[in-house]
C-alpha atoms as a PDB file:
ATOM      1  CA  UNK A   1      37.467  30.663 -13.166  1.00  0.00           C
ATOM      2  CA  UNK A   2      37.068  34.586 -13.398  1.00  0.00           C
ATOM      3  CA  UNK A   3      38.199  37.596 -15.184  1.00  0.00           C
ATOM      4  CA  UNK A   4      41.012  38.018 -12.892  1.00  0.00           C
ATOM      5  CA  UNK A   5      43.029  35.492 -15.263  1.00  0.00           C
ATOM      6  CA  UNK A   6      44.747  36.832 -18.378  1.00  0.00           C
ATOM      7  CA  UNK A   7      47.795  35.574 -20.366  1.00  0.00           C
ATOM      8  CA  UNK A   8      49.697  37.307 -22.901  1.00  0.00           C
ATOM      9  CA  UNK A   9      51.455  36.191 -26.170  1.00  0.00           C
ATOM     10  CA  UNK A  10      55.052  37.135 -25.973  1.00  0.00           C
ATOM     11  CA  UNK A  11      56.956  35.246 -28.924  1.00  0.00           C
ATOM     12  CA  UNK A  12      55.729  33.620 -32.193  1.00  0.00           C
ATOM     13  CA  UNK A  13      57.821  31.898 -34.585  1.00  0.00           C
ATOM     14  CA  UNK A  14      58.081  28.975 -36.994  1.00  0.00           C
ATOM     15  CA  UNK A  15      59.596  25.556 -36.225  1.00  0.00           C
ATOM     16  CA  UNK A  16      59.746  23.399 -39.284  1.00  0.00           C
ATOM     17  CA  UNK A  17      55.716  23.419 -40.626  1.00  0.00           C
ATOM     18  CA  UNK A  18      54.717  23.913 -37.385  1.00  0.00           C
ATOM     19  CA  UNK A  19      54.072  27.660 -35.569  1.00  0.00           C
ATOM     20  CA  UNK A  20      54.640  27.922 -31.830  1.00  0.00           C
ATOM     21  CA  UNK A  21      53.998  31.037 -29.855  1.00  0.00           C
ATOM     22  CA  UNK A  22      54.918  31.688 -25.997  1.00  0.00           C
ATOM     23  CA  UNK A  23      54.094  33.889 -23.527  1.00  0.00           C
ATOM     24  CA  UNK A  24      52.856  34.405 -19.508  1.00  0.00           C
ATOM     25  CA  UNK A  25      49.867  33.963 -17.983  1.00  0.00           C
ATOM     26  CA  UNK A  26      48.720  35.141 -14.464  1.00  0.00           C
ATOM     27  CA  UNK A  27      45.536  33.413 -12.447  1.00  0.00           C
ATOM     28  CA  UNK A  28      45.671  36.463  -9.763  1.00  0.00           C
ATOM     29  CA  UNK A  29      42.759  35.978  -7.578  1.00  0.00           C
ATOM     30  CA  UNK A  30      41.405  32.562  -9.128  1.00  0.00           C
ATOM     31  CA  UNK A  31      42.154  29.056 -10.195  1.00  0.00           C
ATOM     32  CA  UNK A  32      42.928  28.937 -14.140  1.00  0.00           C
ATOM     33  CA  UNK A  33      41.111  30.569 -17.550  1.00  0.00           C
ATOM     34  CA  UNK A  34      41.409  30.451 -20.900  1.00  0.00           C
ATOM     35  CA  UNK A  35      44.515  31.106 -22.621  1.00  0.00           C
ATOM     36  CA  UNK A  36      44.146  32.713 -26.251  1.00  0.00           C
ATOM     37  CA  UNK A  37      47.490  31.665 -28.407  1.00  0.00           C
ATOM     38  CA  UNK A  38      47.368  32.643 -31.380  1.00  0.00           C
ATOM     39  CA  UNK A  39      47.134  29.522 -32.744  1.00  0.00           C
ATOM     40  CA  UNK A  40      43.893  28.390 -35.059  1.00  0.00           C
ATOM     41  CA  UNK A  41      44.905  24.461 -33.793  1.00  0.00           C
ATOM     42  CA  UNK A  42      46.641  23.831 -30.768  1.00  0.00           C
ATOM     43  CA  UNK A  43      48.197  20.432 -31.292  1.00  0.00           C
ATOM     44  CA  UNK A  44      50.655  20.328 -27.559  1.00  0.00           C
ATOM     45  CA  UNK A  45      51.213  23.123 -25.296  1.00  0.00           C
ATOM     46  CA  UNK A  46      53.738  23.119 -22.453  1.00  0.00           C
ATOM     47  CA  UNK A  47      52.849  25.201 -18.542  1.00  0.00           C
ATOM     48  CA  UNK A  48      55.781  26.109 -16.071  1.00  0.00           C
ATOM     49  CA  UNK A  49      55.196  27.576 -12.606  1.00  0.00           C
ATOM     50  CA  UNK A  50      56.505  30.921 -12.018  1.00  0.00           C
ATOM     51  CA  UNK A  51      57.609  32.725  -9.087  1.00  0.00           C
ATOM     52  CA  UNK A  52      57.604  30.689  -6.183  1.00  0.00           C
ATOM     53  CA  UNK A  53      56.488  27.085  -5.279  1.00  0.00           C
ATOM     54  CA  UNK A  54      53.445  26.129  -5.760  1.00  0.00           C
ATOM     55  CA  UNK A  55      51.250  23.234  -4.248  1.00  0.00           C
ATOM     56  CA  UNK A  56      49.996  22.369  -7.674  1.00  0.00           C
ATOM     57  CA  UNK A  57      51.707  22.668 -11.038  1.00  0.00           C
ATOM     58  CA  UNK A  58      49.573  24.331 -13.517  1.00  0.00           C
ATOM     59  CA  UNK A  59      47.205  21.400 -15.840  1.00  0.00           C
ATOM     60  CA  UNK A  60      45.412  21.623 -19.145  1.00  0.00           C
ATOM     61  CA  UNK A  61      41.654  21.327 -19.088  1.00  0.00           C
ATOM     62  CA  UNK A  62      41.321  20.365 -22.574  1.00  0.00           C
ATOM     63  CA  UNK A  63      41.834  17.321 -25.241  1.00  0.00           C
ATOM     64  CA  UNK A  64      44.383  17.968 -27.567  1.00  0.00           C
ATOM     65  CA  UNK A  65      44.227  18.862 -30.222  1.00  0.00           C
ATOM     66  CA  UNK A  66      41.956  21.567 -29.636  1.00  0.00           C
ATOM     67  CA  UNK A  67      40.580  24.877 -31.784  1.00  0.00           C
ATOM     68  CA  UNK A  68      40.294  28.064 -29.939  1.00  0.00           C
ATOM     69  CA  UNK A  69      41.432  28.900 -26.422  1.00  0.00           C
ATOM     70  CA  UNK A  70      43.270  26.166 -24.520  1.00  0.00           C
ATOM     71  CA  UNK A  71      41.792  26.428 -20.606  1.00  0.00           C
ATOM     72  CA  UNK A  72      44.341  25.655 -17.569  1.00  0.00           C
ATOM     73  CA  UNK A  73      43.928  25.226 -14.122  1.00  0.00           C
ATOM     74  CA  UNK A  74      45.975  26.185 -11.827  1.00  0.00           C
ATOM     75  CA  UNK A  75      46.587  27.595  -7.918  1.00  0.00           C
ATOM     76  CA  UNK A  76      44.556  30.538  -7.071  1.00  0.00           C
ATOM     77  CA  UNK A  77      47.546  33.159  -7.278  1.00  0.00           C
ATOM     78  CA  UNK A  78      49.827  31.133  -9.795  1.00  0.00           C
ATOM     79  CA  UNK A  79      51.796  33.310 -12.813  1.00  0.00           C
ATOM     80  CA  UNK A  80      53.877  31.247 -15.026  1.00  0.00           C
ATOM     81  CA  UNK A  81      54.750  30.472 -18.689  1.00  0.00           C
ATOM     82  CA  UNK A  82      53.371  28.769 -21.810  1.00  0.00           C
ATOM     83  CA  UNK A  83      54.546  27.412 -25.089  1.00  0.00           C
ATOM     84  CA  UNK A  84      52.117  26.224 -27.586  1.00  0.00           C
ATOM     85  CA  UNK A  85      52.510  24.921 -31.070  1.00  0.00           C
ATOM     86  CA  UNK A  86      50.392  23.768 -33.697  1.00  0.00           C
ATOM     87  CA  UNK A  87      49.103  25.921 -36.816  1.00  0.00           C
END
């Protein structure tokens, strides 16, 4: 994993007592990184491909729940979405 990876928060919102923010990440020239969202506790967090198909669909490289940064892998080249939730 390299700098080349970065992810974005795009939404953030409130579902019951529990927040969940989305947003995009892209792994341009490398195979997954560290996405920062937003959230002090990251209790679940959904990946989806973007673009076109890939060989791989993006995974989490973490144990959940987890403080901090959650870090993917995914296909050198692979952009796609995220939804996390937790507090």
């Amino acid at each position: 994993m390299n700098m080349a990876f970065s992810s974005t928060v795009t939404f953030k919102t409130v579902f019951g007592n529990k927040r969940v923010h989305r947003g995009t990440f892209d792994a341009s020239s490398c195979t997954g990184g560290d996405i920062d969202t937003g959230l002090r506790l990251v209790e679940g967090i959904e990946l989806t491909c973007g673009g076109s198909a890939v060989a791989s669909a993006p995974a989490v490289n973490e144990t959940l729940p987890v403080a901090g940064d959650i870090t993917i892998v995914t296909d050198s080249g692979q952009t796609g979405y995220w939804m996390a939730m937790g507090y």
